[in-house]
Protein backbone atom coordinates (compact mmCIF):
# COMPACT_ATOMS: atom_id res chain seq x y z
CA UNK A 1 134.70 80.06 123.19
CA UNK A 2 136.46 82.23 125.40
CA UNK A 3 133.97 82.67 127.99
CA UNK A 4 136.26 84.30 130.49
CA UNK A 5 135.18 82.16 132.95
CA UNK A 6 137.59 79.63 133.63
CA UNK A 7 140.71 79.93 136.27
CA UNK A 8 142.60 76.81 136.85
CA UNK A 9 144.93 78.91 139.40
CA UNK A 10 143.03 77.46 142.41
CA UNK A 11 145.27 76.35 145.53
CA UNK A 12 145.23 72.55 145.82
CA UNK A 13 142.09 71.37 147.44
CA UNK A 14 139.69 73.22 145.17
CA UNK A 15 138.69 76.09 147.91
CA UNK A 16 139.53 80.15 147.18
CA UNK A 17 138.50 81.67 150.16
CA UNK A 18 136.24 82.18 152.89
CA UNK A 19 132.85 82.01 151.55
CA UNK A 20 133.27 79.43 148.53
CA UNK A 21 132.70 76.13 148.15
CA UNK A 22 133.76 73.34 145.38
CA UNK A 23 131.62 71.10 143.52
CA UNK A 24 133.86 68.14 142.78
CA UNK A 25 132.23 66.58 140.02
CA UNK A 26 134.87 64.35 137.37
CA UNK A 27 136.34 64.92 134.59
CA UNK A 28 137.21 67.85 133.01
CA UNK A 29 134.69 67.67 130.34
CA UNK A 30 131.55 66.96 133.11
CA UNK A 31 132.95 69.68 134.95
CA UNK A 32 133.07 72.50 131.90
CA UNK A 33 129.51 71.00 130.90
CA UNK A 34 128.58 71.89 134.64
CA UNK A 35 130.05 75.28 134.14
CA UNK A 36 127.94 76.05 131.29
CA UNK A 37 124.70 75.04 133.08
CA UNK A 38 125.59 77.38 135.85
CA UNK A 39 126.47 80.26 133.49
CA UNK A 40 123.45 80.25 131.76
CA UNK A 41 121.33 80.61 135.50
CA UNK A 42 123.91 83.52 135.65
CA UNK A 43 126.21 81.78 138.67
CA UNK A 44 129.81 82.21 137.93
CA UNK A 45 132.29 79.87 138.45
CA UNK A 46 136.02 78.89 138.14
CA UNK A 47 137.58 75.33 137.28
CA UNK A 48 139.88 73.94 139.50
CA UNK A 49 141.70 71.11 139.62
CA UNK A 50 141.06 68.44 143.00
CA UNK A 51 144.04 66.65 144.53
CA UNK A 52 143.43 62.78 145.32
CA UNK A 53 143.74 63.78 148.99
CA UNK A 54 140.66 65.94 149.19
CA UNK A 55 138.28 63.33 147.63
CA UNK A 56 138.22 59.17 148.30
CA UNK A 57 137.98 58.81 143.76
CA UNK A 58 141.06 59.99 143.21
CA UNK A 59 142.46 63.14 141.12
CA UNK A 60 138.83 65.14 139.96
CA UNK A 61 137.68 68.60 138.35
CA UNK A 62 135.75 70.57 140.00
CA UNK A 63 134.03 74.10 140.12
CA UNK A 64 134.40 76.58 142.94
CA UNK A 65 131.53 79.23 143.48
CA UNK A 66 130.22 81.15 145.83
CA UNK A 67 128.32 79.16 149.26
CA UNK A 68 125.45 81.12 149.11
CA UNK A 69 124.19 79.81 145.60
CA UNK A 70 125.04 76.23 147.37
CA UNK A 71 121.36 74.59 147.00
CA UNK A 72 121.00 76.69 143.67
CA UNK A 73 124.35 75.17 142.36
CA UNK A 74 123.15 71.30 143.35
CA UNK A 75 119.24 71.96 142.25
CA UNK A 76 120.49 73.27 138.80
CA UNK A 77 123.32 70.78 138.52
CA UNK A 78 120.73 68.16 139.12
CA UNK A 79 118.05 69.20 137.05
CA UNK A 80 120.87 68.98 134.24
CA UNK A 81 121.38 65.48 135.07
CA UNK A 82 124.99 65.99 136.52
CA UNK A 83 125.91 64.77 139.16
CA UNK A 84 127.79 66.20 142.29
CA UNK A 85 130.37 63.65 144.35
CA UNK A 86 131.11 66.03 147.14
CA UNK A 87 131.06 69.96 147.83
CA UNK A 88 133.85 71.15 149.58
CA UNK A 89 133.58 74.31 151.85
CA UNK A 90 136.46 76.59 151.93
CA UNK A 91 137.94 77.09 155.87
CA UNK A 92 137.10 80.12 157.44
């Protein structure tokens, strides 16, 4: 508990700033289950939550991290059996 990861004070749309990227991935529990995979291969995230006009499923969780661990994120994602709907990239 109280893993000092989590910041849900994202601007709608999931991205930070140049440079990061969103996994949209669900609901809030796939998306802290995500966060815990990443944490352990030491990449840090931050929850945020996706408006229904950034992805065609409607409202979703997601995690925003840094683009450079991009293929890391998805291979370690996958390899936890989780699965990804989209990746947003933030505008730059």
């Amino acid at each position: 508990m109280g893993h000092g990861r989590t910041d849900v004070s994202v601007p709608a749309g999931g991205v930070r700033h140049p440079g990061t990227c969103t996994a949209v991935l669900g609901s809030m529990t796939l998306t802290l289950k995500a966060q815990n995979a990443l944490a352990a291969a030491s990449v840090l995230t931050s929850v945020t939550k996706i408006s229904s006009g950034s992805t065609r499923d409607g409202c979703a969780y997601g995690l925003v991290f840094p683009c450079i661990r991009r293929e890391n994120v998805t291979e370690i994602l996958s390899s936890a059996g989780i699965r990804v709907r989209a990746i947003l990239n933030a505008e730059v």
